[in-house]
Protein backbone atom coordinates (compact mmCIF):
# COMPACT_ATOMS: atom_id res chain seq x y z
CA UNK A 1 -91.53 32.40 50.81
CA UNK A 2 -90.81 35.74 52.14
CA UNK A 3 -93.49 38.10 52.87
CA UNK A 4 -92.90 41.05 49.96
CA UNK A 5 -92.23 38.42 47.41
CA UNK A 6 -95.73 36.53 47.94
CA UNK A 7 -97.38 39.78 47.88
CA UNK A 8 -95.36 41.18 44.93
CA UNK A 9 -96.52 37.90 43.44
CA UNK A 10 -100.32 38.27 44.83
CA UNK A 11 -100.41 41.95 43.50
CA UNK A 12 -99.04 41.07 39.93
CA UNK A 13 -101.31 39.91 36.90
CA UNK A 14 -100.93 36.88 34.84
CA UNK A 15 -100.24 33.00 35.20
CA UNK A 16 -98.47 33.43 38.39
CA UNK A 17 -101.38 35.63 40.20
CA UNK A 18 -103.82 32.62 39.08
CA UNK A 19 -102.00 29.90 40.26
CA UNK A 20 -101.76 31.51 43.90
CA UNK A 21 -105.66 32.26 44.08
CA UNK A 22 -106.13 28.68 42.84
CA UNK A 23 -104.23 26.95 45.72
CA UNK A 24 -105.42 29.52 48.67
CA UNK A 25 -109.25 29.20 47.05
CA UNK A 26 -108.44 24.99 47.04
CA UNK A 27 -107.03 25.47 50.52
CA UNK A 28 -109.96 27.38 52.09
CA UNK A 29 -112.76 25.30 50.64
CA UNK A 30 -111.11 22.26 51.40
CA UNK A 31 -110.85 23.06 55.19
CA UNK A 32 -113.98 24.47 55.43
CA UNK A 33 -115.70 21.50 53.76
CA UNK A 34 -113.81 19.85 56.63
CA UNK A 35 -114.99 22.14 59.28
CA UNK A 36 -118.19 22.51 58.60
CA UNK A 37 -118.83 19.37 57.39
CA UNK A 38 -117.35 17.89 60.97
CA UNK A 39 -119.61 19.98 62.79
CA UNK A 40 -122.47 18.70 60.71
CA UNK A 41 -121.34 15.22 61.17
CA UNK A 42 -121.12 15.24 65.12
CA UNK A 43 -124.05 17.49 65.51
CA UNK A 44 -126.08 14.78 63.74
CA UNK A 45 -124.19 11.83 65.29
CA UNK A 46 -124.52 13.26 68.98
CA UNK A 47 -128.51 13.89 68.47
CA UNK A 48 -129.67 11.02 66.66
CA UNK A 49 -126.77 8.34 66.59
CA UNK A 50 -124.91 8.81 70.21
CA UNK A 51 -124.56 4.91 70.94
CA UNK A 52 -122.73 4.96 67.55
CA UNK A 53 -119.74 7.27 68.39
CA UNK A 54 -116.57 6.66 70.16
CA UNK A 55 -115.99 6.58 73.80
CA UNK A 56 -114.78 10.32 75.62
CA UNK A 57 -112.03 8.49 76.63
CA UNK A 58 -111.02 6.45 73.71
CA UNK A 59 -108.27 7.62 71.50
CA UNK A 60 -109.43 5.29 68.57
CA UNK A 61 -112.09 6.43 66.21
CA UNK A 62 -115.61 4.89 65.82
CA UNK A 63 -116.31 2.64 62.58
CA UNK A 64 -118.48 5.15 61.72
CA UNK A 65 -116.10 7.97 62.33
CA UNK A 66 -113.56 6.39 60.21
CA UNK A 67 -116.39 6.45 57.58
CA UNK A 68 -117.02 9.98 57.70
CA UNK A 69 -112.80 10.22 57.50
CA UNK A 70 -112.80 8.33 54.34
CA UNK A 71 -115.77 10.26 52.74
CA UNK A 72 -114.19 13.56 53.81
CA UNK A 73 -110.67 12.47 52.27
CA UNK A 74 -112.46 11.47 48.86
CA UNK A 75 -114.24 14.78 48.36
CA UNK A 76 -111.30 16.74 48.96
CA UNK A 77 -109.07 14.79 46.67
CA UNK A 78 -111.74 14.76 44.28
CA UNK A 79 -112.27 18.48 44.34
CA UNK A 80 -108.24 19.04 44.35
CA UNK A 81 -107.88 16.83 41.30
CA UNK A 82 -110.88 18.72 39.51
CA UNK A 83 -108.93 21.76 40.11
CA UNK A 84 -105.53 20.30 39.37
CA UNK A 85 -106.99 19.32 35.72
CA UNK A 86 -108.63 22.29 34.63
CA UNK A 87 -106.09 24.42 35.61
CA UNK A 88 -103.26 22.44 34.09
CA UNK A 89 -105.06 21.87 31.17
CA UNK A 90 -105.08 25.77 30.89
CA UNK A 91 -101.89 25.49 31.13
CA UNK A 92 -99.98 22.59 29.18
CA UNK A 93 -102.50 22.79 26.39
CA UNK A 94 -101.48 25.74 24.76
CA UNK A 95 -97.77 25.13 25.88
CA UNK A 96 -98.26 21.69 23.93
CA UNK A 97 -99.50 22.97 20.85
CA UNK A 98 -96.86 25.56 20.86
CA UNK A 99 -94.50 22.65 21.65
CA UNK A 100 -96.02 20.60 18.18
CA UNK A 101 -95.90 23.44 16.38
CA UNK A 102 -92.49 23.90 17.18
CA UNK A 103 -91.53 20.51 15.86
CA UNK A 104 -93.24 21.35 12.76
CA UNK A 105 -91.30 24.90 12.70
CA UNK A 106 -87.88 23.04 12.83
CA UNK A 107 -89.11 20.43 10.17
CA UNK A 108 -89.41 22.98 7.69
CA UNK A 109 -93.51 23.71 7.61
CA UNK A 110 -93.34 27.67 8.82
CA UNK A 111 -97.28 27.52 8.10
CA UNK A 112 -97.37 25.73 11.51
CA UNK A 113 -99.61 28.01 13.98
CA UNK A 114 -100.83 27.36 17.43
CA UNK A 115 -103.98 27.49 18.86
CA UNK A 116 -105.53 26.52 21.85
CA UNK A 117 -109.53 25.14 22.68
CA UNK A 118 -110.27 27.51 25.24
CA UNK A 119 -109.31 30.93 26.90
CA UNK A 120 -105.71 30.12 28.40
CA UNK A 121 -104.21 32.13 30.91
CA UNK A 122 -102.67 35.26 30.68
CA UNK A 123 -98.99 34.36 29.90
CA UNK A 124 -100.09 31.52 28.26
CA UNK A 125 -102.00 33.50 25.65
CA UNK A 126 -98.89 35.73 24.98
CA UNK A 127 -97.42 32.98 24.28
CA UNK A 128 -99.24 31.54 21.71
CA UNK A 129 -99.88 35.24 20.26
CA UNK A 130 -95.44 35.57 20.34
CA UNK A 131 -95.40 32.20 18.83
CA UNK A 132 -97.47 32.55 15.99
CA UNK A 133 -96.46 36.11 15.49
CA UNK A 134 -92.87 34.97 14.62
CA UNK A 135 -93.63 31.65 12.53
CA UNK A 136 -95.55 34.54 10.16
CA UNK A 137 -92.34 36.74 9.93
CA UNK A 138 -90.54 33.72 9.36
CA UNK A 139 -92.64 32.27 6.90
CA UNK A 140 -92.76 36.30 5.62
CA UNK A 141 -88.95 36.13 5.11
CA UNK A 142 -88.86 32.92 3.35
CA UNK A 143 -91.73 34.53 0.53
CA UNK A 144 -89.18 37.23 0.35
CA UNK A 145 -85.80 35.14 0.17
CA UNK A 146 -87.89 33.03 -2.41
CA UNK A 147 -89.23 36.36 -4.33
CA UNK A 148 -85.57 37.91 -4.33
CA UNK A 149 -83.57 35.13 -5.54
CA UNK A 150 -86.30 34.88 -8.45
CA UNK A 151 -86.14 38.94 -8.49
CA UNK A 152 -82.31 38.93 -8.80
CA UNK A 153 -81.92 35.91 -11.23
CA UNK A 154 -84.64 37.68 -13.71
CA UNK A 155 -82.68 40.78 -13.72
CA UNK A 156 -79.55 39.35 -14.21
CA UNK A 157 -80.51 37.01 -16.56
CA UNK A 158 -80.81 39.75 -19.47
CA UNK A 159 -77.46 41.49 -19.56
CA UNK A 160 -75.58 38.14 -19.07
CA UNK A 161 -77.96 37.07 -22.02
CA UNK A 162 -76.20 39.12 -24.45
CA UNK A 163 -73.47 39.27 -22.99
CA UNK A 164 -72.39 36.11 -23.89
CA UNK A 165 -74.48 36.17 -27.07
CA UNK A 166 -72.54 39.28 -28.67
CA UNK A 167 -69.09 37.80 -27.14
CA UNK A 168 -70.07 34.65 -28.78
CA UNK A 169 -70.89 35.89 -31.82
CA UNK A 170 -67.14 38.05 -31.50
CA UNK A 171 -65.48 34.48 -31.15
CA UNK A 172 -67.81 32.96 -34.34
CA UNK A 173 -66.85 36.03 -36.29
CA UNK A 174 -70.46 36.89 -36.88
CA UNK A 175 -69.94 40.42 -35.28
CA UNK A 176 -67.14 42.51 -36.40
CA UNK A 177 -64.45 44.12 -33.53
CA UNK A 178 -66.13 47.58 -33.63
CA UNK A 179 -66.58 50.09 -31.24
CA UNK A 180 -70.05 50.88 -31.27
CA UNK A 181 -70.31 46.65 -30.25
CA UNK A 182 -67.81 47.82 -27.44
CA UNK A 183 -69.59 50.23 -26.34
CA UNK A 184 -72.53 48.30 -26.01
CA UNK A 185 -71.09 45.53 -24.41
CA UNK A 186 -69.78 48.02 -21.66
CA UNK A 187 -73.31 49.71 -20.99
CA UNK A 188 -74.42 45.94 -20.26
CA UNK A 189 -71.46 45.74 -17.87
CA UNK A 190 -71.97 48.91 -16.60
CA UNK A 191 -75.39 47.85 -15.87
CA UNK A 192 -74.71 44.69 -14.16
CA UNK A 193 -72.12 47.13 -12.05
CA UNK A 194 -75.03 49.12 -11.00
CA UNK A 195 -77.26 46.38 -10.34
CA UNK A 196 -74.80 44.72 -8.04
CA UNK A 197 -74.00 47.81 -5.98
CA UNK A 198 -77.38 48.46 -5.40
CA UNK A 199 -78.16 45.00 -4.23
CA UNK A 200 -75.48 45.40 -1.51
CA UNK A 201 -76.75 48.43 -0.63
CA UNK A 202 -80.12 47.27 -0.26
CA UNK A 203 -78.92 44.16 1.78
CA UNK A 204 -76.51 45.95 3.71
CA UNK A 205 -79.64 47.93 5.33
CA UNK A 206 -81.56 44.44 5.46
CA UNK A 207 -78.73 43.24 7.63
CA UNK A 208 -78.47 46.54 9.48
CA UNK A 209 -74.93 47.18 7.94
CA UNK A 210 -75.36 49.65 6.76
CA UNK A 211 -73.15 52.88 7.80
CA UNK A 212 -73.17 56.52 6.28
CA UNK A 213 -70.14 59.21 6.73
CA UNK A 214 -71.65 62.14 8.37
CA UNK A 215 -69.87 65.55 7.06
CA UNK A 216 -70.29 69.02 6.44
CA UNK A 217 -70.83 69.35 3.20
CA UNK A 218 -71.32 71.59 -0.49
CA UNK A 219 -74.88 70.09 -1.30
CA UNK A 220 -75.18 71.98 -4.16
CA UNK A 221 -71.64 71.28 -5.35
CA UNK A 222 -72.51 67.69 -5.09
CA UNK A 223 -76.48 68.22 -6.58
CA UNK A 224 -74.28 70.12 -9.63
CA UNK A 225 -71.89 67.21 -9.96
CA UNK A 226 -74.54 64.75 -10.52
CA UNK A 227 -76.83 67.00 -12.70
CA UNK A 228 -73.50 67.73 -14.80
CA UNK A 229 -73.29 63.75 -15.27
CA UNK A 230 -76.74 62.90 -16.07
CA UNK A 231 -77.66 66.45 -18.00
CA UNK A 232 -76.78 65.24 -21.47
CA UNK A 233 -78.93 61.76 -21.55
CA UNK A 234 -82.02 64.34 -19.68
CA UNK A 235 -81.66 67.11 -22.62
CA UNK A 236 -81.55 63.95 -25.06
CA UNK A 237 -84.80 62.60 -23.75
CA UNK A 238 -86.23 66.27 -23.75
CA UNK A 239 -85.92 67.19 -20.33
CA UNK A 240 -85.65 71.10 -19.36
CA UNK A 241 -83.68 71.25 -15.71
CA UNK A 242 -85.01 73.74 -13.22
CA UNK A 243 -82.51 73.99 -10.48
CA UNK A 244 -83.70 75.73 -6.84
CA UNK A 245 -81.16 75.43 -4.20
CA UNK A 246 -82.66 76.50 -1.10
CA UNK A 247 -79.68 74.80 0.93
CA UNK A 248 -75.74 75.39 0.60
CA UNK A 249 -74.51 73.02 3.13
CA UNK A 250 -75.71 70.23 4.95
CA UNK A 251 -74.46 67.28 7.52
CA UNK A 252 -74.69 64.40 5.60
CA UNK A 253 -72.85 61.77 3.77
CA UNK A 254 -72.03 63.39 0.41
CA UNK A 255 -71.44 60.19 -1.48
CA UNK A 256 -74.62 58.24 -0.71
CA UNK A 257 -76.97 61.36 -1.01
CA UNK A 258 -75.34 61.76 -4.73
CA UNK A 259 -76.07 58.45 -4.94
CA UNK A 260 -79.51 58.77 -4.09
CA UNK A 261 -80.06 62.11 -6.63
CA UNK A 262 -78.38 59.65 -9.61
CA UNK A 263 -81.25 56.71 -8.82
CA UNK A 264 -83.80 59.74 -8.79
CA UNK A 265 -82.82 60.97 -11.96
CA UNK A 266 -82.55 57.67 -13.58
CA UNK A 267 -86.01 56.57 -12.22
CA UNK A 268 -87.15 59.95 -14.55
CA UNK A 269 -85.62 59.03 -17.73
CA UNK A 270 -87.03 55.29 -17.36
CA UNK A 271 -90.36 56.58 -16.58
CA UNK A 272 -91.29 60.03 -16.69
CA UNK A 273 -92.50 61.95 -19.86
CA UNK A 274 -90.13 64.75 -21.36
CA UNK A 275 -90.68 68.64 -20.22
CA UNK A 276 -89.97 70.61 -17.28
CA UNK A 277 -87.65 68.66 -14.26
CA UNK A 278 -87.08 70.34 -11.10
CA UNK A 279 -84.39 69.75 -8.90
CA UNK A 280 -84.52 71.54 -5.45
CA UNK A 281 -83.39 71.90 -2.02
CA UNK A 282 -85.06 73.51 0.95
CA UNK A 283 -84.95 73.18 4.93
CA UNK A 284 -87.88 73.26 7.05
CA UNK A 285 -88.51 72.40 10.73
CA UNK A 286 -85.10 71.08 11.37
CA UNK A 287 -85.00 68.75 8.13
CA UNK A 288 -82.97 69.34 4.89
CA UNK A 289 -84.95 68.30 1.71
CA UNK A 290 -84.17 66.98 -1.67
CA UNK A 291 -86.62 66.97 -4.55
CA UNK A 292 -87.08 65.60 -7.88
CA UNK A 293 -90.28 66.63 -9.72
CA UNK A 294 -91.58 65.81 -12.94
CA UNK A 295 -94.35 67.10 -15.04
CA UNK A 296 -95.74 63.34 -15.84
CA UNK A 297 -97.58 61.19 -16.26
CA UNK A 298 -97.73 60.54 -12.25
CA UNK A 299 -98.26 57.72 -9.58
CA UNK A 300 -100.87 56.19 -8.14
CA UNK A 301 -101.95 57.30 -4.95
CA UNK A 302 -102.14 53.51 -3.90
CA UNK A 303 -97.97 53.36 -5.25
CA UNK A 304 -97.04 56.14 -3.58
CA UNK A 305 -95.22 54.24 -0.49
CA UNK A 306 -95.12 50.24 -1.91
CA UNK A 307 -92.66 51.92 -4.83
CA UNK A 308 -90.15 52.47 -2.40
CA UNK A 309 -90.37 48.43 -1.92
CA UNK A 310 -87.25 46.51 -3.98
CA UNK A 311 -88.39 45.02 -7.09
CA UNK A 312 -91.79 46.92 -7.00
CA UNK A 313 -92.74 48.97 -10.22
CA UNK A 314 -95.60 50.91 -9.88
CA UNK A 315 -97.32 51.16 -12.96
CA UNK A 316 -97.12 54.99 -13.64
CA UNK A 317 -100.44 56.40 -16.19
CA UNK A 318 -99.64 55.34 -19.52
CA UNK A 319 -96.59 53.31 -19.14
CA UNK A 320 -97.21 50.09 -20.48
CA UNK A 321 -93.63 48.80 -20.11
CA UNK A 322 -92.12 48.28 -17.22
CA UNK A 323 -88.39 49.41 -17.17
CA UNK A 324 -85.36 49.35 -14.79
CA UNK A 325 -84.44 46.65 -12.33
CA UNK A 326 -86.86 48.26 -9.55
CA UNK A 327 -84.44 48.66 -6.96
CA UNK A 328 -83.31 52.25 -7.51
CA UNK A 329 -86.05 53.55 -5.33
CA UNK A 330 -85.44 51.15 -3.12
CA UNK A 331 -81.79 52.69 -2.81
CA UNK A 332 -83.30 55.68 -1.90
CA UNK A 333 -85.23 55.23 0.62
CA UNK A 334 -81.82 52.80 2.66
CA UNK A 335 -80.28 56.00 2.13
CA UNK A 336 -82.83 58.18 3.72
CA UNK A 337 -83.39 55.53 6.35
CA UNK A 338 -79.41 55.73 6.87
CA UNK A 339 -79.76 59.31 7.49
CA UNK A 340 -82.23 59.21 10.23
CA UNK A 341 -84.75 60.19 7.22
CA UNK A 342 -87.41 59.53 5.15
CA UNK A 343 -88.21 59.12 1.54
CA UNK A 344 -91.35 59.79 0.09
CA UNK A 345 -93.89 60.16 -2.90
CA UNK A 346 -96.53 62.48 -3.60
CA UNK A 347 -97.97 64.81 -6.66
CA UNK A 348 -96.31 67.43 -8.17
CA UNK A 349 -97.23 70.71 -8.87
CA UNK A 350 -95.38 70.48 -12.47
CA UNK A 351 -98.33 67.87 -13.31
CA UNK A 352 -96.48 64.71 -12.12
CA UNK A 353 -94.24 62.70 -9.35
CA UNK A 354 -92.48 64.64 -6.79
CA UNK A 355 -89.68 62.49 -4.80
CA UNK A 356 -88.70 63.88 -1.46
CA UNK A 357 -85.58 62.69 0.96
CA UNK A 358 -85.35 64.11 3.73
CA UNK A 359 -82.79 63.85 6.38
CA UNK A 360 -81.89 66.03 9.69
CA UNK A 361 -79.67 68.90 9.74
């Protein structure tokens, strides 16, 4: 072994630093057991035993020397092997139970943890900590997979419900061809259209897929496009729009910020009481800012971030139903995430929610 790479060894922390000070500390004890015990041994011999010790000239040792040979060889084994177990039992018992919990892993039980009798050694320990930390994501992703596919198949399971009741009652001749039934057959498609594009988007950024078109762009032509969209269903549900563009133009992809206003707006009309809505825009320490803010009836302080979570409905005051598929915010806060940004909750001075995404100039 060369000399920087035992002492870059020797210097370092961990499993290998403890190994090394084993053996030298095995090493030294051992050969001054044999030292000092040898000068014990011949002292003693020479003072009180001297008829029973080999000739000066003879090459072969005394009975009793070979004796004291023997002993000496048992102790040191003995003490090696003590050392030898407890320090591979340091070792290959955690490795062990990370190996059977392994087994267990790959078998399908991801509530398999490992865990070890006593304090192992340093990498050892990290080990088991890495181990255990990623059978808990793991068995963290399989709740979700499991929650999601019951998620999706519940909100699906409605519009495809009458669906195929009003088209079969179209084929029985129980409903009549008109176009008020048409019409409500295409809000249910419509529906299902929005639910699946928002379920890519949401799994795109699971899968880190993601991607956003950066561009100069009008915000407020694009805040006035979807305000000029949604305006007729708000002033239906008594809504009064209070527009306050601080912000002309911003870097940003246009379509998935519009995108993000539209879930906004339709998280208001499925939860927020009618009055004043305001809409506005504003930069501030090298961020652009979008807001939504209603006058009511408000979110939890313990919502404020978990709404942002797909499928999550936080129960706003006095909103007994619970409405929408629960992804919309979820939308919104891929698409701030997309943007380098951040989406977030918090009171409004109008009385209720105020949404925020922000992104960077």
């Amino acid at each position: 072994m060369k000399h920087g790479t035992f002492f870059s060894i020797w210097r370092s922390k961990g499993l290998a630093r403890q190994i090394v000070t084993a053996v030298v500390v095995l090493a030294v004890a051992i050969m001054l057991m044999v030292l000092l015990g040898s000068y014990a041994f011949y002292s003693t011999m020479f003072i009180f035993f001297p008829t029973a010790m080999s000739a000066p000239d003879s090459w072969l040792p005394s009975p009793v020397e070979w004796g004291w040979i023997l002993v000496t060889t048992l102790i040191g084994l003995s003490i090696a092997l003590w050392v030898a177990v407890r320090l591979s039992r340091r070792i290959l018992t955690p490795l062990n139970s990370v190996a059977t919990s392994l087994r267990r892993v790959a078998q399908g039980d991801l509530s398999a943890r490992a865990a070890a009798e006593r304090q192992p050694l340093d990498e050892a320990w990290q080990l088991i900590n890495d181990f255990n930390a990623m059978a808990e994501r793991l068995e963290r992703v399989q709740q979700e997979r499991i929650f999601w596919n019951a998620a999706i198949a519940h909100e699906l399971r409605t519009p495809v419900t009458i669906l195929r009741g009003r088209l079969q009652g179209l084929s029985d001749g129980v409903f009549q061809p008109e176009p008020a039934l048409f019409s409500s057959l295409l809000a249910q498609v419509e529906g299902l259209g929005r639910l699946i594009e928002d379920l890519r988007i949401v799994g795109l950024a699971e899968s880190g897929h993601l991607r956003v078109q950066l561009q100069e762009t009008d915000l407020q032509a694009d805040i006035m496009t979807v305000l000029k969209a949604c305006e007729p269903a708000l002033q239906e549900k008594g809504f009064r729009l209070l527009l306050e563009t601080g912000v002309q133009r911003s870097r940003c992809d246009p379509v998935r910020i519009r995108q993000a206003l539209l879930a906004l707006l339709e998280n208001v009309l499925q939860h927020a009481s009618p009055g004043p809505l305001r809409i506005s825009t504003r930069s501030l320490a090298g961020m652009h800012s979008l807001c939504v803010e209603d006058s009511g009836p408000g979110i939890a302080a313990s919502d404020a971030q978990m709404i942002f979570d797909a499928f999550h409905r936080g129960a706003r005051a006095g909103d007994a139903q619970q409405k929408g598929s629960g992804l919309g915010l979820a939308v919104v806060r891929t698409i701030a995430s997309a943007h380098h940004g951040t989406a977030d909750c918090r009171a409004s001075e109008l009385g209720g929610a105020c949404f925020e995404v922000r992104w960077p100039h």
